[in-house]
PDB file of N, CA and C in Angstrom:
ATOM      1  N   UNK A   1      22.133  98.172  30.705  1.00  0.00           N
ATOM      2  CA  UNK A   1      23.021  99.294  30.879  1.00  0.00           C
ATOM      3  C   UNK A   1      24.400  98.776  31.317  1.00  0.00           C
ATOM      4  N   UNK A   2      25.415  99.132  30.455  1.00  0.00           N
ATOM      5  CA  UNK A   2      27.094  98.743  30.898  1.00  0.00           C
ATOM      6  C   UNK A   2      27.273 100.006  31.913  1.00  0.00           C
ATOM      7  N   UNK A   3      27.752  98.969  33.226  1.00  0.00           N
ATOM      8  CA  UNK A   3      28.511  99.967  33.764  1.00  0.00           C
ATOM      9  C   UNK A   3      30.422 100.296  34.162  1.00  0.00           C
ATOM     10  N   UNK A   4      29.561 101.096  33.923  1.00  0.00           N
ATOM     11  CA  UNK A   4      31.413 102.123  33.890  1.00  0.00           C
ATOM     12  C   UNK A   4      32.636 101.900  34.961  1.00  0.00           C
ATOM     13  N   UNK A   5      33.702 101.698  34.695  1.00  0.00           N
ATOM     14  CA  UNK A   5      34.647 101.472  35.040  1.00  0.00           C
ATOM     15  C   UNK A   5      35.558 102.116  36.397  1.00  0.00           C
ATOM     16  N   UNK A   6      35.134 101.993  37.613  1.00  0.00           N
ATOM     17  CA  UNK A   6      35.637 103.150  38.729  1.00  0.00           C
ATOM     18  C   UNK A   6      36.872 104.085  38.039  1.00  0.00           C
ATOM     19  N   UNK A   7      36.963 104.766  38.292  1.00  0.00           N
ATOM     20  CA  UNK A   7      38.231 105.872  38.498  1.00  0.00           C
ATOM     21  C   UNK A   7      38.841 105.882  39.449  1.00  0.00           C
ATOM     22  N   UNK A   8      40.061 105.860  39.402  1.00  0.00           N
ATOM     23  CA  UNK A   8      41.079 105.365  40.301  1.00  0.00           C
ATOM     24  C   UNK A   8      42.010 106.667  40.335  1.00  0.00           C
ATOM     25  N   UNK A   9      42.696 107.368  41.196  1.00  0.00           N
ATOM     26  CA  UNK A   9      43.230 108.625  41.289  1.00  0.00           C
ATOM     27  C   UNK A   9      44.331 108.267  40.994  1.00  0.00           C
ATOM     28  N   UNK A  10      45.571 109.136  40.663  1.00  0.00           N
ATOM     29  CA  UNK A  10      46.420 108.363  39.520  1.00  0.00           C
ATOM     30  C   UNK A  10      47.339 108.170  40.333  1.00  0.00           C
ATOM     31  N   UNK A  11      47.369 108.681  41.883  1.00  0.00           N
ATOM     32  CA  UNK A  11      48.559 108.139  42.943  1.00  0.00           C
ATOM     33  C   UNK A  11      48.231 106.323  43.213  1.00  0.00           C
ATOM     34  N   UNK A  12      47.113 106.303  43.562  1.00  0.00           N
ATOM     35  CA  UNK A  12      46.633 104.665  43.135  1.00  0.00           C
ATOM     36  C   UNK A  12      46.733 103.871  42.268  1.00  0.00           C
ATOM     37  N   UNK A  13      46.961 104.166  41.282  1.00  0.00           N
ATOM     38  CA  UNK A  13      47.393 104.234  39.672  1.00  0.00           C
ATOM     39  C   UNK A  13      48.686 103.798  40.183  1.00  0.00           C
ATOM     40  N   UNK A  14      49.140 104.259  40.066  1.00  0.00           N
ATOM     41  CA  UNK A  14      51.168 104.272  40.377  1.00  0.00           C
ATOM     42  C   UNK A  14      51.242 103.119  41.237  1.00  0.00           C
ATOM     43  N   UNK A  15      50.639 103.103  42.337  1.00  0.00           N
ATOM     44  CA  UNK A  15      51.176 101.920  43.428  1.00  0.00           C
ATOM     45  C   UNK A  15      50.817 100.534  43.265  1.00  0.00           C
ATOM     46  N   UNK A  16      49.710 100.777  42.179  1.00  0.00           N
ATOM     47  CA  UNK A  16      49.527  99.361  41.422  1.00  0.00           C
ATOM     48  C   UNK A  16      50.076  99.361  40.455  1.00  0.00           C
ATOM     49  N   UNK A  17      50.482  99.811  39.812  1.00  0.00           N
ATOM     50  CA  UNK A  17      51.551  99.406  38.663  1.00  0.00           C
ATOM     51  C   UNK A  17      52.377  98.809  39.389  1.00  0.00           C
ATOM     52  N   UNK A  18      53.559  99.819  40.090  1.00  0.00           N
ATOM     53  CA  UNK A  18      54.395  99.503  40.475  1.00  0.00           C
ATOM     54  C   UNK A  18      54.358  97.864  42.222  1.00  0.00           C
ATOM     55  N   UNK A  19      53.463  98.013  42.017  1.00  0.00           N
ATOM     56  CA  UNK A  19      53.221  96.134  42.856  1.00  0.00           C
ATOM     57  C   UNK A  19      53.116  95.118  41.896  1.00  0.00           C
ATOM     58  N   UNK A  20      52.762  95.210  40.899  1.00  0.00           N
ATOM     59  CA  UNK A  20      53.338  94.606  39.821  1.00  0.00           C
ATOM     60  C   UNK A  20      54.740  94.824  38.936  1.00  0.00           C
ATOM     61  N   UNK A  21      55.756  94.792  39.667  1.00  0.00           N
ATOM     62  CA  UNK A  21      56.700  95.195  39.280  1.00  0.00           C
ATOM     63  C   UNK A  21      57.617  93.781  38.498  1.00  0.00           C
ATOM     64  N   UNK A  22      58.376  94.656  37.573  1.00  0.00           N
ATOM     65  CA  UNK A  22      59.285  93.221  37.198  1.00  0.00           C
ATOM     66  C   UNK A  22      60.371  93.468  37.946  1.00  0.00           C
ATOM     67  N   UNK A  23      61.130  94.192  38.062  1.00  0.00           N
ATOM     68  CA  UNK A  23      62.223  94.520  38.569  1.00  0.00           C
ATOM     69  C   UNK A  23      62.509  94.890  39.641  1.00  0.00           C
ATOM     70  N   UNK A  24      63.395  94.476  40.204  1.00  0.00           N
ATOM     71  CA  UNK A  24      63.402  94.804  41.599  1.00  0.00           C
ATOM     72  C   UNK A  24      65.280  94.993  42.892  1.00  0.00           C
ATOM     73  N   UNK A  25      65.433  95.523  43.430  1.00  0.00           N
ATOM     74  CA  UNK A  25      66.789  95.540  43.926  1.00  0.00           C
ATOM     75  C   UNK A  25      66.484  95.654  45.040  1.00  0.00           C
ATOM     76  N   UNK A  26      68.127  95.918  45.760  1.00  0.00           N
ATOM     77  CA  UNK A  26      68.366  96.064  46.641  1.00  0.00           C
ATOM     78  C   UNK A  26      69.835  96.623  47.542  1.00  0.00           C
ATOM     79  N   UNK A  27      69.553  97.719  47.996  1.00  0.00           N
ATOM     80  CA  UNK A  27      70.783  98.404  48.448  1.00  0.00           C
ATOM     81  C   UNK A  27      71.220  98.546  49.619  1.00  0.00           C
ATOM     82  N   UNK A  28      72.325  97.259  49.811  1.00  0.00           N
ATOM     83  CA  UNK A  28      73.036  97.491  51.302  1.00  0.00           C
ATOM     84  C   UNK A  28      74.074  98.572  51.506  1.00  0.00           C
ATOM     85  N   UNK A  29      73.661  99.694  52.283  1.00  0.00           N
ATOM     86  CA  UNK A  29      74.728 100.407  52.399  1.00  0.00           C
ATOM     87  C   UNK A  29      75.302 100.459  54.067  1.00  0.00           C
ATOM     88  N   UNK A  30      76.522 100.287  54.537  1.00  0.00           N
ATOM     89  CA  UNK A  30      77.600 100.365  55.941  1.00  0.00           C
ATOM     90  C   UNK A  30      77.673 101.779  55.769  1.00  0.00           C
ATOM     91  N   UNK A  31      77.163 102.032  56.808  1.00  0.00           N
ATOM     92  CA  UNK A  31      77.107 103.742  57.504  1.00  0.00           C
ATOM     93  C   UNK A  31      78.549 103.943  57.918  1.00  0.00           C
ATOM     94  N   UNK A  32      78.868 105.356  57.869  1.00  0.00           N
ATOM     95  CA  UNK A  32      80.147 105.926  58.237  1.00  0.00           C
ATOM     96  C   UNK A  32      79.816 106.707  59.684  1.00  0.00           C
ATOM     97  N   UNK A  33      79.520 105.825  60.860  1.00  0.00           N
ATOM     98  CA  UNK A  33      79.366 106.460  62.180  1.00  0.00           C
ATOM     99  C   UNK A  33      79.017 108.021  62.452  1.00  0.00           C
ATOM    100  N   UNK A  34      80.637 108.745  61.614  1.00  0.00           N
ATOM    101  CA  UNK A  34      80.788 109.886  61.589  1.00  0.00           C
ATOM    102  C   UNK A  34      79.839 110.985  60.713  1.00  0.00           C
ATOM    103  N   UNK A  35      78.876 110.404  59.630  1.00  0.00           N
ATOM    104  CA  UNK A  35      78.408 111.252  58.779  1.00  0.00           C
ATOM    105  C   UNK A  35      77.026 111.050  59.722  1.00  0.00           C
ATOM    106  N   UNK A  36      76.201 112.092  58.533  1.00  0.00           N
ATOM    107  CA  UNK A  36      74.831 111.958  59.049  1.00  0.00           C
ATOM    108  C   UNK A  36      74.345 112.024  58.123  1.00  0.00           C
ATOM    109  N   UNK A  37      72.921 110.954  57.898  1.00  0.00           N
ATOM    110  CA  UNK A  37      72.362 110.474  57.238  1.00  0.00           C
ATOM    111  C   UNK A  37      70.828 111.042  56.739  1.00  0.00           C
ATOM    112  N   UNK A  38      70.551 111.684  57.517  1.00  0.00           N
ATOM    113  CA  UNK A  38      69.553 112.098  58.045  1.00  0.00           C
ATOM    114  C   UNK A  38      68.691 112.584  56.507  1.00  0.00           C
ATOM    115  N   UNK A  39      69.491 113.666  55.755  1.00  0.00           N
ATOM    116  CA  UNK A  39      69.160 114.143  54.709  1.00  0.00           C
ATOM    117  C   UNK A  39      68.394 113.245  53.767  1.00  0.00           C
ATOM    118  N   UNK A  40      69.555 112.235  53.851  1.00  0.00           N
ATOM    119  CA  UNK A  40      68.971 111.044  52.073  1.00  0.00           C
ATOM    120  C   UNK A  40      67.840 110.242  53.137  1.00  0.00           C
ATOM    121  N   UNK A  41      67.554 110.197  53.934  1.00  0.00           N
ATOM    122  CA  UNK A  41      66.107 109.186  55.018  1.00  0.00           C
ATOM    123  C   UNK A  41      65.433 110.064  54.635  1.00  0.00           C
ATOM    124  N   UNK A  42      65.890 111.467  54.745  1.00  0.00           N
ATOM    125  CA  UNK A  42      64.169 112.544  54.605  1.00  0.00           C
ATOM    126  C   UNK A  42      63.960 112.648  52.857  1.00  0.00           C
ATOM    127  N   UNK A  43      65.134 112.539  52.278  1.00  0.00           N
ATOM    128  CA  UNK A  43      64.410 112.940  50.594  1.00  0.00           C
ATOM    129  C   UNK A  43      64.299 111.500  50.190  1.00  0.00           C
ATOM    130  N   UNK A  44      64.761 110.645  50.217  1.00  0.00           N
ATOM    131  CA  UNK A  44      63.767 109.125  49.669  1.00  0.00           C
ATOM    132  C   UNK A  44      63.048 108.595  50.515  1.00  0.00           C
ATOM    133  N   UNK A  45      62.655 108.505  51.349  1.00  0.00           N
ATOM    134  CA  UNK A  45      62.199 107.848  51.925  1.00  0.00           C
ATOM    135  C   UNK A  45      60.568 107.344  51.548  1.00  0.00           C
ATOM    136  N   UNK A  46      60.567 106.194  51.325  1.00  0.00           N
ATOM    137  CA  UNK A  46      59.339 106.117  50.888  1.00  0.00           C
ATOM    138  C   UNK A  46      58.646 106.715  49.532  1.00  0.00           C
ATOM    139  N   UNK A  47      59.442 107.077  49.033  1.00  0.00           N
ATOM    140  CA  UNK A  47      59.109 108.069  48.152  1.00  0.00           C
ATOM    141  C   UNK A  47      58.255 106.682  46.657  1.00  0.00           C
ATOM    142  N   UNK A  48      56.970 107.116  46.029  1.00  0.00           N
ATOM    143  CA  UNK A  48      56.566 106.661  45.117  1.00  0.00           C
ATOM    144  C   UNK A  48      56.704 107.446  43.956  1.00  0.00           C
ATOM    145  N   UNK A  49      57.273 106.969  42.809  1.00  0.00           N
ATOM    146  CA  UNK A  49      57.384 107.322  41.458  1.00  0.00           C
ATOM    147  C   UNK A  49      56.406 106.684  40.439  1.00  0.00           C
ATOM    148  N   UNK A  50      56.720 107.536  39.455  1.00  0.00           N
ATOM    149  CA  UNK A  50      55.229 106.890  38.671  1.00  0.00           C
ATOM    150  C   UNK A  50      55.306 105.583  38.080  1.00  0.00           C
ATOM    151  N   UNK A  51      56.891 105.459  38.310  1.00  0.00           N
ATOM    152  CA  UNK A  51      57.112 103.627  37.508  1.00  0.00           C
ATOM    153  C   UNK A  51      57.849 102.900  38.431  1.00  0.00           C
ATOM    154  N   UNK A  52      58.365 103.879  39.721  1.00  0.00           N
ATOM    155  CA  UNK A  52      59.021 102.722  41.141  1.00  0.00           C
ATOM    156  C   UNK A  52      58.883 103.313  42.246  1.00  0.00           C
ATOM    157  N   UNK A  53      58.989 102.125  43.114  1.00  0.00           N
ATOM    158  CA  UNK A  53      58.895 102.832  44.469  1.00  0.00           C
ATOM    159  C   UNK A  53      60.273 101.863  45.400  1.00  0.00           C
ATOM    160  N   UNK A  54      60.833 103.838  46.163  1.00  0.00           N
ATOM    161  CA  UNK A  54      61.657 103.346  47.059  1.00  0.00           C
ATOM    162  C   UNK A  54      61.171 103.272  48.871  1.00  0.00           C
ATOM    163  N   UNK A  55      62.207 102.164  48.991  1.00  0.00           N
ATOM    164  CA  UNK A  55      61.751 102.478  50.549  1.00  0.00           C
ATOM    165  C   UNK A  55      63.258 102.056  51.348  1.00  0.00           C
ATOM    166  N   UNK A  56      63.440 102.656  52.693  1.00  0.00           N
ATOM    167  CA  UNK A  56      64.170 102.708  53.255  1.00  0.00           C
ATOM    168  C   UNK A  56      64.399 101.948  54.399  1.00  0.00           C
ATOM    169  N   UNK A  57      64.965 101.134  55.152  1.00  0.00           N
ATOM    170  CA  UNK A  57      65.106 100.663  56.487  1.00  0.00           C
ATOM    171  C   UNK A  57      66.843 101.089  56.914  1.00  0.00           C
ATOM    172  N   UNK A  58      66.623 101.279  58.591  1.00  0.00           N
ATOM    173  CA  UNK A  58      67.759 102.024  58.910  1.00  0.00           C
ATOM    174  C   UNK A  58      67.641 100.512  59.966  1.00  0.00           C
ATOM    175  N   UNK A  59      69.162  99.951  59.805  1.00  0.00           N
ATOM    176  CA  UNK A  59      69.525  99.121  60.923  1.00  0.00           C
ATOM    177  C   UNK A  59      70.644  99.247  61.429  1.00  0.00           C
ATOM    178  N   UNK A  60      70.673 100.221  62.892  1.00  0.00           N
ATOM    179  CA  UNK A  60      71.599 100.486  63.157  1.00  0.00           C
ATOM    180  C   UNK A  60      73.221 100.793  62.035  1.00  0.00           C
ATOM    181  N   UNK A  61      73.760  99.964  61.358  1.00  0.00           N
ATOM    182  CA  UNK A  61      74.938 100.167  61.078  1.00  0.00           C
ATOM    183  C   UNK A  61      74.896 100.023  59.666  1.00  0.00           C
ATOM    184  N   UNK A  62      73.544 100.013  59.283  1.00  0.00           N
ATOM    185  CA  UNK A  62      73.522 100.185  57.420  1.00  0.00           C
ATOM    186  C   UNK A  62      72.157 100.817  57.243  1.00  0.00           C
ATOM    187  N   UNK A  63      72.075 100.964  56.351  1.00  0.00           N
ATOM    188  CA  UNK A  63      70.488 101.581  55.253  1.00  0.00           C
ATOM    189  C   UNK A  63      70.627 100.077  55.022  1.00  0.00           C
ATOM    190  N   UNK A  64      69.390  99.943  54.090  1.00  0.00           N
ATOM    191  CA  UNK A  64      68.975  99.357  53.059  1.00  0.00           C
ATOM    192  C   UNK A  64      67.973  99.498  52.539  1.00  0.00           C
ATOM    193  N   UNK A  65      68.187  99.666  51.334  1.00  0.00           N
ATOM    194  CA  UNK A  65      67.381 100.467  50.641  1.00  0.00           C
ATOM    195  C   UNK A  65      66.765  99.433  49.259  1.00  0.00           C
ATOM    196  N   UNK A  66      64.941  99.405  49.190  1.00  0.00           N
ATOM    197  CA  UNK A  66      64.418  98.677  48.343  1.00  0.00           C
ATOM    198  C   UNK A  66      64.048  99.023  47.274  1.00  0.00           C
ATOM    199  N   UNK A  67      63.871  98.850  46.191  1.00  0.00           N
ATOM    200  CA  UNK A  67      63.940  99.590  44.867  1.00  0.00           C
ATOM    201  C   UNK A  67      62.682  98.647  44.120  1.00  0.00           C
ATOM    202  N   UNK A  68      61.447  98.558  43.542  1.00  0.00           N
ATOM    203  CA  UNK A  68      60.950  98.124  43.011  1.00  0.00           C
ATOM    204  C   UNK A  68      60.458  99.022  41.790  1.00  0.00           C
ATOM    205  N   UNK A  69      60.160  98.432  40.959  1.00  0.00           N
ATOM    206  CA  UNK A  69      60.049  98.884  39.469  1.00  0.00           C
ATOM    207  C   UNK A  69      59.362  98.464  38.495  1.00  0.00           C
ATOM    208  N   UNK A  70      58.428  99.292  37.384  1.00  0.00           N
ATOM    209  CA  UNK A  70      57.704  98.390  36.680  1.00  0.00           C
ATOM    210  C   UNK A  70      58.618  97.908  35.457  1.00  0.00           C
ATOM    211  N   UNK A  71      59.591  98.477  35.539  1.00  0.00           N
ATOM    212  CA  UNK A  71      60.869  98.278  33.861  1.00  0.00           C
ATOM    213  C   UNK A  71      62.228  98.505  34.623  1.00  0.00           C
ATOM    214  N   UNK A  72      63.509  98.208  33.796  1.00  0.00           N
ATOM    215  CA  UNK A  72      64.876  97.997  34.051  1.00  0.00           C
ATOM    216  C   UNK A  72      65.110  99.282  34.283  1.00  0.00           C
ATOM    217  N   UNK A  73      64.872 100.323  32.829  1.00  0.00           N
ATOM    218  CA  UNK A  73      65.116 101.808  33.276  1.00  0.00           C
ATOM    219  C   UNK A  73      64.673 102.478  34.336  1.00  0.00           C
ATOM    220  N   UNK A  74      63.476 102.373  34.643  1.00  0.00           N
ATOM    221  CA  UNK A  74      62.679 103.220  36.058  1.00  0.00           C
ATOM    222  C   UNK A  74      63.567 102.168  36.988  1.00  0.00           C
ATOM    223  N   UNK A  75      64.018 101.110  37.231  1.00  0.00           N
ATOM    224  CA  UNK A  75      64.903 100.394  38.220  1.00  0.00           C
ATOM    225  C   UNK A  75      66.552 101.227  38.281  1.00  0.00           C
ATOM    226  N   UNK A  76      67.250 101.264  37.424  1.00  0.00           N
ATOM    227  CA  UNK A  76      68.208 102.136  37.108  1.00  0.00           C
ATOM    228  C   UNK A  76      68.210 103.738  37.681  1.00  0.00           C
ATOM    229  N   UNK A  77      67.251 104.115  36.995  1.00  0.00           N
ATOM    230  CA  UNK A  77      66.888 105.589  37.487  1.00  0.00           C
ATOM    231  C   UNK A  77      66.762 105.431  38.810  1.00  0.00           C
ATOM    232  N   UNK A  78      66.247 105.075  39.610  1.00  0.00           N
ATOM    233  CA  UNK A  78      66.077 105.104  40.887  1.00  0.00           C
ATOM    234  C   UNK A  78      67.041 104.332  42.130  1.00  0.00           C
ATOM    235  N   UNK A  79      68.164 103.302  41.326  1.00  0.00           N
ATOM    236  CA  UNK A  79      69.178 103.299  41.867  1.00  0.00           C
ATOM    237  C   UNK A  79      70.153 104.169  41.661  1.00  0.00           C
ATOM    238  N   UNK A  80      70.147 104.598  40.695  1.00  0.00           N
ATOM    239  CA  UNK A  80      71.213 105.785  40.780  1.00  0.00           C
ATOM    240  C   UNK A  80      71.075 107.577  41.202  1.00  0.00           C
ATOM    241  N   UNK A  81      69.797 107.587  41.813  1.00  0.00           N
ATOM    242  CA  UNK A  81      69.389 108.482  42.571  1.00  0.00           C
ATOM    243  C   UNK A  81      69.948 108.084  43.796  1.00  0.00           C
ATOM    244  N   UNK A  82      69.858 107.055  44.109  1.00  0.00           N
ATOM    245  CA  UNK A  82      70.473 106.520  45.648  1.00  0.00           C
ATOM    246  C   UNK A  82      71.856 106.867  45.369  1.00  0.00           C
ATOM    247  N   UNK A  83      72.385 106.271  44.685  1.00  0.00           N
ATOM    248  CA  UNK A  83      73.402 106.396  44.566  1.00  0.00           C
ATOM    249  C   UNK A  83      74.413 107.473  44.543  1.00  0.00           C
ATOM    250  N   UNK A  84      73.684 108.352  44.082  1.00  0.00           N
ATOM    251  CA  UNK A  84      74.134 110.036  44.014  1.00  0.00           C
ATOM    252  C   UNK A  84      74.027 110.334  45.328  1.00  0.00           C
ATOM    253  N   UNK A  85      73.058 110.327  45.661  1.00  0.00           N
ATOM    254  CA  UNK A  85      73.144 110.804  46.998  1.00  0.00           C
ATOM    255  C   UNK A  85      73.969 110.717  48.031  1.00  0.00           C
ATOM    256  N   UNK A  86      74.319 109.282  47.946  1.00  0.00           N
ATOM    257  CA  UNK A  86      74.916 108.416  48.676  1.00  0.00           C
ATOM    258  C   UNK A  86      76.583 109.239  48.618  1.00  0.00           C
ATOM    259  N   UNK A  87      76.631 109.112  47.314  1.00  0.00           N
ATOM    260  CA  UNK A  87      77.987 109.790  46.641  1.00  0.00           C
ATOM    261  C   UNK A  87      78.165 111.172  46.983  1.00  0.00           C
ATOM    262  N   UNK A  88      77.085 111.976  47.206  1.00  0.00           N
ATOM    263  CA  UNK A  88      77.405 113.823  47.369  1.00  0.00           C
ATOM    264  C   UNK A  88      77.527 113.711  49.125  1.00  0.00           C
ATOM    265  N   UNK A  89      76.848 112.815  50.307  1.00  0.00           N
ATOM    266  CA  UNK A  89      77.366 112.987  51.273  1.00  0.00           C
ATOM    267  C   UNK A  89      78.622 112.287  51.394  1.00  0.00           C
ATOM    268  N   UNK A  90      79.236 111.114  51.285  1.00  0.00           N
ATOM    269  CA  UNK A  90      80.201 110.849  51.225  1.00  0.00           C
ATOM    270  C   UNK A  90      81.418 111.982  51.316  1.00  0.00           C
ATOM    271  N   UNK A  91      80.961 112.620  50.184  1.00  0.00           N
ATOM    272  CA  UNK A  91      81.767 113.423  49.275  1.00  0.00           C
ATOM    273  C   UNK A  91      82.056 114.916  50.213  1.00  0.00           C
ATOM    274  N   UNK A  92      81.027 115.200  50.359  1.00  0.00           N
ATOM    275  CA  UNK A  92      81.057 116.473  51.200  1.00  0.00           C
ATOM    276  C   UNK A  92      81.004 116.541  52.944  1.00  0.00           C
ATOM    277  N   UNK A  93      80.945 114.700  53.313  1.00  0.00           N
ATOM    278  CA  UNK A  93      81.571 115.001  54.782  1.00  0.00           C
ATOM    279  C   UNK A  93      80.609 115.740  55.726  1.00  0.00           C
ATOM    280  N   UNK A  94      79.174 115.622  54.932  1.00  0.00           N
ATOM    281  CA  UNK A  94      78.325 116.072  56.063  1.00  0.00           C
ATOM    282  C   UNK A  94      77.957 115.151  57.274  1.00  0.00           C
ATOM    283  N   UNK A  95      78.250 116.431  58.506  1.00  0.00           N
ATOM    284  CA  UNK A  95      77.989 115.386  59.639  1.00  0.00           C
ATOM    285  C   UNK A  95      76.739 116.200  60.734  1.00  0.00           C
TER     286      UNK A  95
END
């Protein structure tokens, strides 16, 4: 008798793909004292996608932000989510 292959739930799925990642970054960002950050820590943070995963560290006077990926595009896509973000508080001076 062959036996069958576990099933793996597809959030498990994702975090092994993406640990096998090819691609990979990294985003130093210098905090503006005056803004608050708070927003883009609570909507990425940690956040897993089905082809990358971000994660966040706050050191005192920057983010930095890790970007891993199973392809260039899902790497892209998910830096420039940072990036937006990054760009609409800037932009709008939330403090």
């Amino acid at each position: 008798m062959e036996k069958m292959p576990k099933k793996r739930s597809s959030k498990k799925q994702k975090t092994e793909n993406v640990r096998q990642s090819k691609a990979q970054s990294t985003i130093v960002y210098k905090k503006d004292p005056a803004l608050n950050y708070s927003r883009i820590l609570a909507s990425c943070s940690a956040k897993a996608y089905k082809r990358s995963v971000i994660t966040i560290n706050e050191n005192g006077a920057e983010l930095r932000f890790e970007v891993k990926a199973t392809d260039v595009t899902a790497l892209m896509a998910s830096t420039n989510s940072i990036l937006r973000r990054l760009q609409v508080i800037e932009a709008t001076k939330l403090r």
